[in-house]
PDB file of N, CA and C in Angstrom:
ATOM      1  N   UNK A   1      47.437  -8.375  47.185  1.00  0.00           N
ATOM      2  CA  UNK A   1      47.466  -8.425  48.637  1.00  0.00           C
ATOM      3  C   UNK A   1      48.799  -7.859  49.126  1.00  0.00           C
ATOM      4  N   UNK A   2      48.927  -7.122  50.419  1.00  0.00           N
ATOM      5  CA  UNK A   2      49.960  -6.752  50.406  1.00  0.00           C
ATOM      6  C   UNK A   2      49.671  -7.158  52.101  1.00  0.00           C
ATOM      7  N   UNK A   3      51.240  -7.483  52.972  1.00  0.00           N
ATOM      8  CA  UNK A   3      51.197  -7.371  54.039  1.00  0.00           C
ATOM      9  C   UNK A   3      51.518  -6.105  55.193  1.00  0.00           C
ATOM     10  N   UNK A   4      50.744  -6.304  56.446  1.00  0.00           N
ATOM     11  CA  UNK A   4      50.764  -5.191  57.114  1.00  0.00           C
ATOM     12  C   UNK A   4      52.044  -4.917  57.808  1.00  0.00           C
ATOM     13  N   UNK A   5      52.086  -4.639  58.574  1.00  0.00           N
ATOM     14  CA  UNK A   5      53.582  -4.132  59.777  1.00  0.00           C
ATOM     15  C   UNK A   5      53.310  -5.219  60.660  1.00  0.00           C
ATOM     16  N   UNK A   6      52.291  -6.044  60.940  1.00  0.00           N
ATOM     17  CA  UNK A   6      52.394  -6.915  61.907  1.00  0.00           C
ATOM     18  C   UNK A   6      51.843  -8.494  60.918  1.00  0.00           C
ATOM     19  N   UNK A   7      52.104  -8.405  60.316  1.00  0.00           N
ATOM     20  CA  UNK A   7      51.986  -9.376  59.047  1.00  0.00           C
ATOM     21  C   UNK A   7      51.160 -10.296  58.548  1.00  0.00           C
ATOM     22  N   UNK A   8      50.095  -9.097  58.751  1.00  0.00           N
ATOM     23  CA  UNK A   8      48.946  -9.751  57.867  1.00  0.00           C
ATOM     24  C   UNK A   8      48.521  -9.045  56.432  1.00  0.00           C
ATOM     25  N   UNK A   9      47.563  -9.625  56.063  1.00  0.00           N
ATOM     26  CA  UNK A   9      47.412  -9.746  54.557  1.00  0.00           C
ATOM     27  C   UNK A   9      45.988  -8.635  54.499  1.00  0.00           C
ATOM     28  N   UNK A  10      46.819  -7.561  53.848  1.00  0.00           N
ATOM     29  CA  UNK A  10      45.499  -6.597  53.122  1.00  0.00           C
ATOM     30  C   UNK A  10      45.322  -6.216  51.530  1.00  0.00           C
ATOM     31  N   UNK A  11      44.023  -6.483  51.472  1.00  0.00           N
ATOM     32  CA  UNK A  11      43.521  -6.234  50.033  1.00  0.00           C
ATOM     33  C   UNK A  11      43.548  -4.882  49.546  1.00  0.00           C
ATOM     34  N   UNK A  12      43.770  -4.459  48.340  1.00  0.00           N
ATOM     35  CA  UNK A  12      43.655  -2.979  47.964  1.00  0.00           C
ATOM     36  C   UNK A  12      42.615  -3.181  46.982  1.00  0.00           C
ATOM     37  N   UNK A  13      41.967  -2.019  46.920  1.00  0.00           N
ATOM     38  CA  UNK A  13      40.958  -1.934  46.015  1.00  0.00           C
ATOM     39  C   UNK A  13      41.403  -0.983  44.366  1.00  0.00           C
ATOM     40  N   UNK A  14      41.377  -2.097  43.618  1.00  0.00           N
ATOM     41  CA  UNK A  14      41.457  -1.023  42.470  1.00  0.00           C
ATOM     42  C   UNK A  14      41.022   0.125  41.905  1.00  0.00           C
ATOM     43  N   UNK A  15      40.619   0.996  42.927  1.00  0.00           N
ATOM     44  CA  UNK A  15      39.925   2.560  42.304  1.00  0.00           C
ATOM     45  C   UNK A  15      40.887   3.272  41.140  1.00  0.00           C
ATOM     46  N   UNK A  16      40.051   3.656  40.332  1.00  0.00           N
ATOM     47  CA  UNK A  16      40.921   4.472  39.853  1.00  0.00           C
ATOM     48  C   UNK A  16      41.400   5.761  39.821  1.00  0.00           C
ATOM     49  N   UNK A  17      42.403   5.738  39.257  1.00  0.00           N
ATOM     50  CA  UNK A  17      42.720   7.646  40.329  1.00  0.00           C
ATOM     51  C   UNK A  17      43.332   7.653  38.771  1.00  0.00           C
ATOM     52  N   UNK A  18      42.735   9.179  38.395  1.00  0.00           N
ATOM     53  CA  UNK A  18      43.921   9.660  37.449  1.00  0.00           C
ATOM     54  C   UNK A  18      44.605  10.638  37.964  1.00  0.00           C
ATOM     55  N   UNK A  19      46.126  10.884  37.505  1.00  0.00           N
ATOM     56  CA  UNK A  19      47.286  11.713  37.449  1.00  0.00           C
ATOM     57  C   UNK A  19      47.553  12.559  36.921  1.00  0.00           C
ATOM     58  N   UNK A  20      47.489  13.942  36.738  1.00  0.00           N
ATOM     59  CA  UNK A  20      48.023  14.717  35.711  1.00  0.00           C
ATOM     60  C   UNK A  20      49.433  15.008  36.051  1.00  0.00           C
ATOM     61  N   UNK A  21      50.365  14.805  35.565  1.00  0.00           N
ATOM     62  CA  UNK A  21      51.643  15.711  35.414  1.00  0.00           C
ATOM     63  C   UNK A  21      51.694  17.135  35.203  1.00  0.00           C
ATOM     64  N   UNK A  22      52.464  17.589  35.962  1.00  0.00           N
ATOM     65  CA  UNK A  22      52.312  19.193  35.333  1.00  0.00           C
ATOM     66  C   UNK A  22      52.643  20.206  33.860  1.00  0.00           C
ATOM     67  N   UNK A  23      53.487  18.638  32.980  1.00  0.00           N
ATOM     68  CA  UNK A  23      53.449  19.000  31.501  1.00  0.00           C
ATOM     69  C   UNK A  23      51.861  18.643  31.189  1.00  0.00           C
ATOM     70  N   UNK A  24      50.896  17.958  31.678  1.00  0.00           N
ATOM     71  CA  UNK A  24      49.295  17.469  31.096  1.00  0.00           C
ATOM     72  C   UNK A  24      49.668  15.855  30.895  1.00  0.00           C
ATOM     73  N   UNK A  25      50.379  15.616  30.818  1.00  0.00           N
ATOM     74  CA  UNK A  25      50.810  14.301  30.976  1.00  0.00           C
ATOM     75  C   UNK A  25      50.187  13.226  31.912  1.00  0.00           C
ATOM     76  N   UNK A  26      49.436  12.351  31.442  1.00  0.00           N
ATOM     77  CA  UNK A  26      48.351  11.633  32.313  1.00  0.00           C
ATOM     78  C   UNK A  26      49.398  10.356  32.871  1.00  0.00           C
ATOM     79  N   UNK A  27      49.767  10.043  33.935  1.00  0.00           N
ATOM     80  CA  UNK A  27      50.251   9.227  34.855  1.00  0.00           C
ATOM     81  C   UNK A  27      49.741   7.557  34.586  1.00  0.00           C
ATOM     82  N   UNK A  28      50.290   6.695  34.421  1.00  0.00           N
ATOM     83  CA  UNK A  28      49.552   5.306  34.456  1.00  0.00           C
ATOM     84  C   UNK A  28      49.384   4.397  35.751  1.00  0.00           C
ATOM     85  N   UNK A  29      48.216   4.983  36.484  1.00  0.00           N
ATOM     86  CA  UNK A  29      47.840   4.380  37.865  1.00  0.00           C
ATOM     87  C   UNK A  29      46.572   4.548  38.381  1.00  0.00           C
ATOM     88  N   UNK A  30      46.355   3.755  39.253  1.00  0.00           N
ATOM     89  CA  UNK A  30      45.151   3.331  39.865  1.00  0.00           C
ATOM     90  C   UNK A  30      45.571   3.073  41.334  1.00  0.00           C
ATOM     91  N   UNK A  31      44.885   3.123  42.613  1.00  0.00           N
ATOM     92  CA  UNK A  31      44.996   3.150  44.218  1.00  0.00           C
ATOM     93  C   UNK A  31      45.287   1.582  44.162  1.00  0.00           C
ATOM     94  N   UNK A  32      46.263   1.421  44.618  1.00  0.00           N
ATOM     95  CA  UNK A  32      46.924   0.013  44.782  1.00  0.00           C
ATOM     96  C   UNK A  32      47.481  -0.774  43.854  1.00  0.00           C
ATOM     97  N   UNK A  33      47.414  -0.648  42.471  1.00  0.00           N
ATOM     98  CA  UNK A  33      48.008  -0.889  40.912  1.00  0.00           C
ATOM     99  C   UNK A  33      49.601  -0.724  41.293  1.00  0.00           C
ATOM    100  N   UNK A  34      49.571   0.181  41.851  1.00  0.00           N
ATOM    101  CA  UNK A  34      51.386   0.197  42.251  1.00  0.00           C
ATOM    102  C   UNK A  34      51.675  -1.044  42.898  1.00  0.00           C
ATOM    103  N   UNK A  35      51.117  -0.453  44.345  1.00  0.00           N
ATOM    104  CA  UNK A  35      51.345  -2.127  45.357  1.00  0.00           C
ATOM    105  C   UNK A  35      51.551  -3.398  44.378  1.00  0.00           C
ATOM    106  N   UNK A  36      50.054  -3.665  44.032  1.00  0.00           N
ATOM    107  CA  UNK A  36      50.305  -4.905  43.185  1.00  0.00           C
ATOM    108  C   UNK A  36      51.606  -5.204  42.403  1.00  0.00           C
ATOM    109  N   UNK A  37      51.758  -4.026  41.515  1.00  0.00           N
ATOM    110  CA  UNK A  37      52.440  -3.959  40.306  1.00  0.00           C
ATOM    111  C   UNK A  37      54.445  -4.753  40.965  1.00  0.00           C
ATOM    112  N   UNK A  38      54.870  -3.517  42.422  1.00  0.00           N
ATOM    113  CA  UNK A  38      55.754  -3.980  42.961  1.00  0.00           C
ATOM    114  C   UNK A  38      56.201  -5.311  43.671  1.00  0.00           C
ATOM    115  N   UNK A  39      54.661  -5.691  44.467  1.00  0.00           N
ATOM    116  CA  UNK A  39      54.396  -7.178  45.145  1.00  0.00           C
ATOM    117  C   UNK A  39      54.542  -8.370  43.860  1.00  0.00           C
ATOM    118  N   UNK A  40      54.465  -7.894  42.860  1.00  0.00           N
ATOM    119  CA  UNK A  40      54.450  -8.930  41.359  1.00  0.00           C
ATOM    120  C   UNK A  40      55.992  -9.157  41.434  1.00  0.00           C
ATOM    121  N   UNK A  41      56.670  -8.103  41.398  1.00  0.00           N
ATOM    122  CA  UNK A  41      58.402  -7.968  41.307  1.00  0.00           C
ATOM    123  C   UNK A  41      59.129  -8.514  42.926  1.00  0.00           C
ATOM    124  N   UNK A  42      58.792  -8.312  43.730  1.00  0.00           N
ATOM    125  CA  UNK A  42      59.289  -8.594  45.075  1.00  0.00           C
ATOM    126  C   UNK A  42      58.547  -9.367  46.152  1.00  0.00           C
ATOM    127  N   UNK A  43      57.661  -9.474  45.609  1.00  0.00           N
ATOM    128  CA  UNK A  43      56.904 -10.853  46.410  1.00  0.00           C
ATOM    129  C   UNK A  43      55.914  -9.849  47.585  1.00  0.00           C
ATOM    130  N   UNK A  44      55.024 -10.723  48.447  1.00  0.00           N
ATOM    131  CA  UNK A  44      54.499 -10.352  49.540  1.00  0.00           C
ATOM    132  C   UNK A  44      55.329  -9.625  50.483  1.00  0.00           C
ATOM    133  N   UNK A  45      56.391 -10.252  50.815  1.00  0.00           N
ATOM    134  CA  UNK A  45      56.768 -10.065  52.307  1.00  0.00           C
ATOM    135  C   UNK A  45      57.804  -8.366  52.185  1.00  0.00           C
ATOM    136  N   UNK A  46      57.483  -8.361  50.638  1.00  0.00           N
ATOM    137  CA  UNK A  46      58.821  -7.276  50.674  1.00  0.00           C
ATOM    138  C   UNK A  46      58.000  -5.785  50.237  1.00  0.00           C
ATOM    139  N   UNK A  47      56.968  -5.863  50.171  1.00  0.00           N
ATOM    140  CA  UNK A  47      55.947  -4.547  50.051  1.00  0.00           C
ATOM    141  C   UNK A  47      55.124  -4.419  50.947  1.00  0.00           C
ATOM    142  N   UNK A  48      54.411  -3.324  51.623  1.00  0.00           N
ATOM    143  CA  UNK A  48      54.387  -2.370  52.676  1.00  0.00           C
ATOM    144  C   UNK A  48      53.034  -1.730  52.377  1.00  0.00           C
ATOM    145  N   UNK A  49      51.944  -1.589  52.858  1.00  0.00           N
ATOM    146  CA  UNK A  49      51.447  -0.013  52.460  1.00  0.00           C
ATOM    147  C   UNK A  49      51.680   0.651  53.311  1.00  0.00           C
ATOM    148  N   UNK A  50      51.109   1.938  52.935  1.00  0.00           N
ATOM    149  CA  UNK A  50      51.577   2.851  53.743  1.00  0.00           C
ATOM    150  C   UNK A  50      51.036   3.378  54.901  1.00  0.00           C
ATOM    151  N   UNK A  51      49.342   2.800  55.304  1.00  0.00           N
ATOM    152  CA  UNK A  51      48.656   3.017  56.369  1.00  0.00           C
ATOM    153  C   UNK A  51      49.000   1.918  57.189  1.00  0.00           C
ATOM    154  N   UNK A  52      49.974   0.697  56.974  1.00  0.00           N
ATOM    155  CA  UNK A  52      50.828  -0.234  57.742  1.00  0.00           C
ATOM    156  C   UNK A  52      51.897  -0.174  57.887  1.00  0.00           C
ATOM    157  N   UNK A  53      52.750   0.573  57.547  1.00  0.00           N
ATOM    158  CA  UNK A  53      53.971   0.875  58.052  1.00  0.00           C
ATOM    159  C   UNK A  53      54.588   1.318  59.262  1.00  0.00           C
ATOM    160  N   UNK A  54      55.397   0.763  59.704  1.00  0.00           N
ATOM    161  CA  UNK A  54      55.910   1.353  60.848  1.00  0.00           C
ATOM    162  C   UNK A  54      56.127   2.413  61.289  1.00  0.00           C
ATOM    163  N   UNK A  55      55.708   2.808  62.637  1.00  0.00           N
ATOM    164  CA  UNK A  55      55.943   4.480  62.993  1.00  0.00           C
ATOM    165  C   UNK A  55      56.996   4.770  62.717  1.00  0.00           C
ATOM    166  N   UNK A  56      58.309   4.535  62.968  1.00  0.00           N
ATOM    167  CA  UNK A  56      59.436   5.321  62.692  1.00  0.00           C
ATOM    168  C   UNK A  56      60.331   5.423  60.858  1.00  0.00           C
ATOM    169  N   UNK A  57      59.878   4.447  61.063  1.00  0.00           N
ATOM    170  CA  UNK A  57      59.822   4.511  58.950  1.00  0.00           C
ATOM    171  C   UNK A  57      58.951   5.469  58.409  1.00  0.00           C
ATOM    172  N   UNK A  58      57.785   5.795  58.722  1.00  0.00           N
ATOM    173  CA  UNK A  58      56.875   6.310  58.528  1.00  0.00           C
ATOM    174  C   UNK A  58      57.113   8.044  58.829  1.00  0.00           C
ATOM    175  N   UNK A  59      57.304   7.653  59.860  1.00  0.00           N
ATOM    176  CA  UNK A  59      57.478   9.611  60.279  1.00  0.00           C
ATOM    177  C   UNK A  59      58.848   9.843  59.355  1.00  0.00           C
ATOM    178  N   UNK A  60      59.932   9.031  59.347  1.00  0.00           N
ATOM    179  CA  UNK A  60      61.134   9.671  58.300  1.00  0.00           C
ATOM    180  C   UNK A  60      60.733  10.051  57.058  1.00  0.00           C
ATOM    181  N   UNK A  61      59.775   8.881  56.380  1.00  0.00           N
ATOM    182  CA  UNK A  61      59.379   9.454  55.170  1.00  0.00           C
ATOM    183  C   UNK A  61      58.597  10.282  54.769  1.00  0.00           C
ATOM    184  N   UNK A  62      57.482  10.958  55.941  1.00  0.00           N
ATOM    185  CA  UNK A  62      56.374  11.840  56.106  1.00  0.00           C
ATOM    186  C   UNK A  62      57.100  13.013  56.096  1.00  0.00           C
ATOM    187  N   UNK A  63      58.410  12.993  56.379  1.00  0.00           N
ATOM    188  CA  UNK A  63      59.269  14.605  57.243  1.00  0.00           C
ATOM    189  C   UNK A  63      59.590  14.792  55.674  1.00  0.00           C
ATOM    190  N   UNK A  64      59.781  13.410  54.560  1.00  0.00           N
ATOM    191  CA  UNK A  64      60.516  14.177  53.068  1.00  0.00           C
ATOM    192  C   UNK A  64      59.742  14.557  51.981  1.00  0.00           C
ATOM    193  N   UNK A  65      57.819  14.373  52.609  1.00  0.00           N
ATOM    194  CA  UNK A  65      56.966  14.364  51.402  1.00  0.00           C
ATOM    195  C   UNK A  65      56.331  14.845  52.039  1.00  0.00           C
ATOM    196  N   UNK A  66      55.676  16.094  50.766  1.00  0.00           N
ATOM    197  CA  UNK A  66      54.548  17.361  51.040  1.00  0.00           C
ATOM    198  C   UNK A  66      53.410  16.607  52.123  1.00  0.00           C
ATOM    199  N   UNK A  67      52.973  17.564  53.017  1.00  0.00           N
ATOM    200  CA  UNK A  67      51.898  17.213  53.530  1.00  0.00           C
ATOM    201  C   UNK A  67      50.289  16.906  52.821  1.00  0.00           C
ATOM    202  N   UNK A  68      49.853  15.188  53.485  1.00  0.00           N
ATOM    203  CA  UNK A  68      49.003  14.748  52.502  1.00  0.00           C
ATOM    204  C   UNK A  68      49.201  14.191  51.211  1.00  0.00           C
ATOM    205  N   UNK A  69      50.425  13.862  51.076  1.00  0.00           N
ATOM    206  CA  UNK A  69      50.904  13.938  49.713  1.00  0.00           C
ATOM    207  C   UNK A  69      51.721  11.918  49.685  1.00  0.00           C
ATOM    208  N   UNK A  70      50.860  11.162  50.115  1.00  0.00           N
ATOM    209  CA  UNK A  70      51.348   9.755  50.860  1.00  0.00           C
ATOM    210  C   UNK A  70      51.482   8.914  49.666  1.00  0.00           C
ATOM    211  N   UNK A  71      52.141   8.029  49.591  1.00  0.00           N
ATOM    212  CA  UNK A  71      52.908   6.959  48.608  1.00  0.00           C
ATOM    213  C   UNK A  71      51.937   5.796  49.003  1.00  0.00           C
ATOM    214  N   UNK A  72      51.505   4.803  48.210  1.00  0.00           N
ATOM    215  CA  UNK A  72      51.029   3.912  47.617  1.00  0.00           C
ATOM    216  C   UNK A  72      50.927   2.666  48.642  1.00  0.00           C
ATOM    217  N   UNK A  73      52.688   2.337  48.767  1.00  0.00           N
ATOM    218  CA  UNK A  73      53.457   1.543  49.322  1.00  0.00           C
ATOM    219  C   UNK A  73      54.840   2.037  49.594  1.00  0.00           C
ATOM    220  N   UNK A  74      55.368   1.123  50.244  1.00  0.00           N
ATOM    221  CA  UNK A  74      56.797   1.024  50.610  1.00  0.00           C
ATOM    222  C   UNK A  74      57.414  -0.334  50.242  1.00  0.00           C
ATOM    223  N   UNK A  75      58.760  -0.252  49.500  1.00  0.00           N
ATOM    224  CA  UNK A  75      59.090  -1.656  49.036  1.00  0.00           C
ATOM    225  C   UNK A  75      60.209  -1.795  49.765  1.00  0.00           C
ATOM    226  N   UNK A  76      61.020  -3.250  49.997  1.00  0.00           N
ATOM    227  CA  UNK A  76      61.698  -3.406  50.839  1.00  0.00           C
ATOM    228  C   UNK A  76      62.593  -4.481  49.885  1.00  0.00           C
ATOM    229  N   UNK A  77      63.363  -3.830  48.737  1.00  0.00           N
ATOM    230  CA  UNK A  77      64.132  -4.780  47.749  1.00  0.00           C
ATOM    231  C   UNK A  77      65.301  -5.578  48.579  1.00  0.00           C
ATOM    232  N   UNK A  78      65.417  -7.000  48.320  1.00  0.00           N
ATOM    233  CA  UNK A  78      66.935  -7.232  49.018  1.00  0.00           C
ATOM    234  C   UNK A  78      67.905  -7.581  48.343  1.00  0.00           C
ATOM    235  N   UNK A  79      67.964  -6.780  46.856  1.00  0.00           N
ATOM    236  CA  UNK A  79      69.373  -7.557  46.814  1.00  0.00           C
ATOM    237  C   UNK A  79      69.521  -6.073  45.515  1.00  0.00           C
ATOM    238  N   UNK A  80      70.313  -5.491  44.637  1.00  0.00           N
ATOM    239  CA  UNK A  80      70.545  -4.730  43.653  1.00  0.00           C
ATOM    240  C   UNK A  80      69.555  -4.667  42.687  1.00  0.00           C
ATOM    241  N   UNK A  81      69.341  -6.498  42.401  1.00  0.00           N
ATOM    242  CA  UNK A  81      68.608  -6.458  41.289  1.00  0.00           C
ATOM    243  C   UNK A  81      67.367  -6.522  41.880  1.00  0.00           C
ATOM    244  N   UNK A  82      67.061  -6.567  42.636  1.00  0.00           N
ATOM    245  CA  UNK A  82      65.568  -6.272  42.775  1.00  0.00           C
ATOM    246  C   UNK A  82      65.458  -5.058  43.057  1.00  0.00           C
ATOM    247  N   UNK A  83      66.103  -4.321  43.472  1.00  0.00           N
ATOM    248  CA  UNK A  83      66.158  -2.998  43.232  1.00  0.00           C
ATOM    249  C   UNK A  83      66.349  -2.148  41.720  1.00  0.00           C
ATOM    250  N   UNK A  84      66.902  -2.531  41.227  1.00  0.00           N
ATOM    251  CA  UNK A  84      66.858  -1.944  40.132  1.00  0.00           C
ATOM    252  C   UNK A  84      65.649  -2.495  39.361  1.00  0.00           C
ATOM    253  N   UNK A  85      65.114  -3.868  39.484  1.00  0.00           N
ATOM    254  CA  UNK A  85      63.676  -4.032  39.073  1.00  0.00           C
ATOM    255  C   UNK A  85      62.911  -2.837  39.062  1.00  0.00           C
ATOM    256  N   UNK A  86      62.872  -2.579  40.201  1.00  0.00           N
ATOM    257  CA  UNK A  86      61.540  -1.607  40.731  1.00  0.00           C
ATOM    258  C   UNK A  86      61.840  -0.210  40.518  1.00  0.00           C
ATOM    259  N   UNK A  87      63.039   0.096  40.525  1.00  0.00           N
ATOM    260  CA  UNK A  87      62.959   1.435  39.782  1.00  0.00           C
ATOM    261  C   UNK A  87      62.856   1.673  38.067  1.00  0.00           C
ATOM    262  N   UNK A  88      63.674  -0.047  37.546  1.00  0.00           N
ATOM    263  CA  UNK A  88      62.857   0.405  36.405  1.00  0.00           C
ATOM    264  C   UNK A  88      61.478   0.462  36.141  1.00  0.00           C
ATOM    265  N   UNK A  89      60.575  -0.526  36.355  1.00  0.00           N
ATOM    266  CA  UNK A  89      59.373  -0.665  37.190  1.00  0.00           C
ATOM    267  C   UNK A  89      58.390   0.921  36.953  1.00  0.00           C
ATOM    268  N   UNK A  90      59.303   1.766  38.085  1.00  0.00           N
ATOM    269  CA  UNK A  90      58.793   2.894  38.202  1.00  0.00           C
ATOM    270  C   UNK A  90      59.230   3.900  37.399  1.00  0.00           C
ATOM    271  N   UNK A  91      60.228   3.964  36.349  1.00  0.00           N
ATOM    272  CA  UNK A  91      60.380   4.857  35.201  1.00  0.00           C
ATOM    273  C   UNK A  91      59.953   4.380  34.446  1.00  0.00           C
ATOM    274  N   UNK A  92      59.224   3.002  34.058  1.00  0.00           N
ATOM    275  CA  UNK A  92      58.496   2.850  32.795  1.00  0.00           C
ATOM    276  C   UNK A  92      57.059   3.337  33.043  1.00  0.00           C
ATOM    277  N   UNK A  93      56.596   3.194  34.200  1.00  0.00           N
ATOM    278  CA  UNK A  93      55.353   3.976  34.514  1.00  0.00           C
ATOM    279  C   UNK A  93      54.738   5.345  35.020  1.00  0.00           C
ATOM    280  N   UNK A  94      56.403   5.919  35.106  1.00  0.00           N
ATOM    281  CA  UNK A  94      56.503   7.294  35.082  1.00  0.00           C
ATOM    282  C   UNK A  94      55.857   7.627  37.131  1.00  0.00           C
ATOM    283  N   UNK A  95      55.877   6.633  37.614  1.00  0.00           N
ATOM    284  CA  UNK A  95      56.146   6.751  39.105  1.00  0.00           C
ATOM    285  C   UNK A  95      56.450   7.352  39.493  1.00  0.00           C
ATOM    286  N   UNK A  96      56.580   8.056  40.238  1.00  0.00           N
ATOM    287  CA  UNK A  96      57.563   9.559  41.390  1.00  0.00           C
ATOM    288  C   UNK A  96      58.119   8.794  42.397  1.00  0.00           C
ATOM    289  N   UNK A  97      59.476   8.075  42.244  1.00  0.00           N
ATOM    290  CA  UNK A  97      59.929   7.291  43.277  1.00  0.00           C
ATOM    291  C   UNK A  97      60.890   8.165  44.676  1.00  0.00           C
ATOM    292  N   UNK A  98      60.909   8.126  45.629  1.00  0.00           N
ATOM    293  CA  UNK A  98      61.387   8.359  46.482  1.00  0.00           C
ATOM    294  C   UNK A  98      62.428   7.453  47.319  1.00  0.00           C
ATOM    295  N   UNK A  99      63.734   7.338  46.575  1.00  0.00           N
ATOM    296  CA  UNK A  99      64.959   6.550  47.202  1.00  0.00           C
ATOM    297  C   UNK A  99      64.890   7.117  48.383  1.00  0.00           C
ATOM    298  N   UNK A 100      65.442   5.426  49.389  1.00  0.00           N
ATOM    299  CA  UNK A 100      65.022   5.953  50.758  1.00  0.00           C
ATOM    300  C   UNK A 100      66.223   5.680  51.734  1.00  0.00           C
ATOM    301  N   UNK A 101      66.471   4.139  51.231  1.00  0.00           N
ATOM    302  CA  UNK A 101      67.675   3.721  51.990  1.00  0.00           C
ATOM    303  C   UNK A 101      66.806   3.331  53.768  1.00  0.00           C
ATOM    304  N   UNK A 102      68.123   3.578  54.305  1.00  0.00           N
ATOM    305  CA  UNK A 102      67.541   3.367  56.032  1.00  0.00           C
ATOM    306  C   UNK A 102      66.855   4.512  56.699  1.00  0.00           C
ATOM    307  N   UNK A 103      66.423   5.543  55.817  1.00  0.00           N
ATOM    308  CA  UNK A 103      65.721   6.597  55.844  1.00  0.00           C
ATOM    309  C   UNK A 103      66.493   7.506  56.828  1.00  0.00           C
ATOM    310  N   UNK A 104      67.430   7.394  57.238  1.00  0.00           N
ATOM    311  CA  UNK A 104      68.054   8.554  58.346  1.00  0.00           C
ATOM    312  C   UNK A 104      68.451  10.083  57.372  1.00  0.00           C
ATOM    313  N   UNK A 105      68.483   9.819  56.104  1.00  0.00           N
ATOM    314  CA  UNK A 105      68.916  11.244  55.589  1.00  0.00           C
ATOM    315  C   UNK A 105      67.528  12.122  54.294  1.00  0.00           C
ATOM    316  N   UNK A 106      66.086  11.536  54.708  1.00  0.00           N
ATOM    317  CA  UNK A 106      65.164  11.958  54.130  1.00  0.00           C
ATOM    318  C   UNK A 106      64.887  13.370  54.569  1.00  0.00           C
ATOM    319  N   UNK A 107      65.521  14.285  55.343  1.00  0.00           N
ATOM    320  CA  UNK A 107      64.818  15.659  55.872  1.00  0.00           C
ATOM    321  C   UNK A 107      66.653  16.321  55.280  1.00  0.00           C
ATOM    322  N   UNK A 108      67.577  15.901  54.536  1.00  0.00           N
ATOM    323  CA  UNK A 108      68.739  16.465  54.096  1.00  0.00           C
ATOM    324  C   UNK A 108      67.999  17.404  53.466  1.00  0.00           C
ATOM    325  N   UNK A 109      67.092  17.196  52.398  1.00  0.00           N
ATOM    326  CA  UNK A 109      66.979  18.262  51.408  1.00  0.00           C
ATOM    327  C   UNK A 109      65.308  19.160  51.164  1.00  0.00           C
ATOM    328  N   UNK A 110      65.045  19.472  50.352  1.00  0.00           N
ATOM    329  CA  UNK A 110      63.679  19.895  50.079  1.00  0.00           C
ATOM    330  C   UNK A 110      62.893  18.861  50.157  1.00  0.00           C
ATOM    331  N   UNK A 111      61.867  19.396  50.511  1.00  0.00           N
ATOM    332  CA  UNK A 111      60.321  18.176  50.720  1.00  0.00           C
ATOM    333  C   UNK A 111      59.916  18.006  49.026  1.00  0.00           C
ATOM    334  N   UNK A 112      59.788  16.530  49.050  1.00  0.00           N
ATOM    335  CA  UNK A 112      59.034  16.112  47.388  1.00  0.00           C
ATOM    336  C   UNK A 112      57.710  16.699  47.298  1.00  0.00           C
ATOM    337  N   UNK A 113      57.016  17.043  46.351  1.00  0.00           N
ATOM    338  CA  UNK A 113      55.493  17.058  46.428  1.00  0.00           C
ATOM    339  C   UNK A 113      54.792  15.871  46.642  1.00  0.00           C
ATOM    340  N   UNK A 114      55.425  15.079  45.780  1.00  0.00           N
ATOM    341  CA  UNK A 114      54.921  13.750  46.464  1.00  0.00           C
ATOM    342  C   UNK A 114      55.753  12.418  45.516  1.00  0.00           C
ATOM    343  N   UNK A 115      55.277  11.781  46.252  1.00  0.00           N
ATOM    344  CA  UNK A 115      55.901  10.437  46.057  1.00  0.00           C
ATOM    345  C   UNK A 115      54.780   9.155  45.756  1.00  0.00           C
ATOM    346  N   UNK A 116      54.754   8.529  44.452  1.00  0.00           N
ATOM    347  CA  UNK A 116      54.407   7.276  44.687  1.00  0.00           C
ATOM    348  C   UNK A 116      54.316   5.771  45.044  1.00  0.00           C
ATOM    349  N   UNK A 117      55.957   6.111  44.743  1.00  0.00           N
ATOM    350  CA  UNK A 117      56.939   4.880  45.693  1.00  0.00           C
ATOM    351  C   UNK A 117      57.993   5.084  46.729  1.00  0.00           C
ATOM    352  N   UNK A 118      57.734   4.343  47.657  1.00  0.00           N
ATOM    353  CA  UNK A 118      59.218   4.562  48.448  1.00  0.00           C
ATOM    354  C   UNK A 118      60.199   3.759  48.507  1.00  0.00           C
TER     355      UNK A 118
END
């Protein structure tokens, strides 16, 4: 379950999606397996999806990732170590994470192709 922008509780459905990497490298994920996977590490209140996220969070991170190209969730770590949880988290599962911070400097550089975490 993950909560919305106005804080209620939505279910994700486990579909499965496979990944190829562009070495052929098959990705370990499924449509909401992330969510879950992060909401396990940081609780409810601190993961996001991404069709609930706030407009202005939302458009910063839309301006740094390919068009169509949308993340899972959004996590909202509060302290180092829960941050560093979740990025290890996401290099053991080979994730495409997108450090975000307060999002004011996501359009500094090239657009990602995509992102599975933010």
């Amino acid at each position: 379950m993950l909560r919305t922008a106005g804080g209620n509780r939505m279910a994700l459905r486990g579909v499965p999606e496979r990944r190829t990497l562009k070495n052929g490298e098959i990705r370990n994920c499924t449509m909401g397996s992330i969510a879950q996977t992060v909401e396990s590490i940081l609780g409810t209140s601190q993961v996001t999806a991404w069709e609930a996220l706030a407009a202005p969070l939302k458009s910063a991170a839309a301006a740094a990732i390919a068009q169509d190209a949308h993340p899972d969730c959004v996590a909202f770590p509060k302290t180092p170590e829960e941050l560093a949880a979740v990025v290890t988290c996401a290099q053991q599962n080979r994730w495409r994470l997108l450090p975000c911070g307060h999002g004011s400097k996501l359009t500094w550089g090239a657009r990602v192709t995509s992102a599975d975490l933010v």
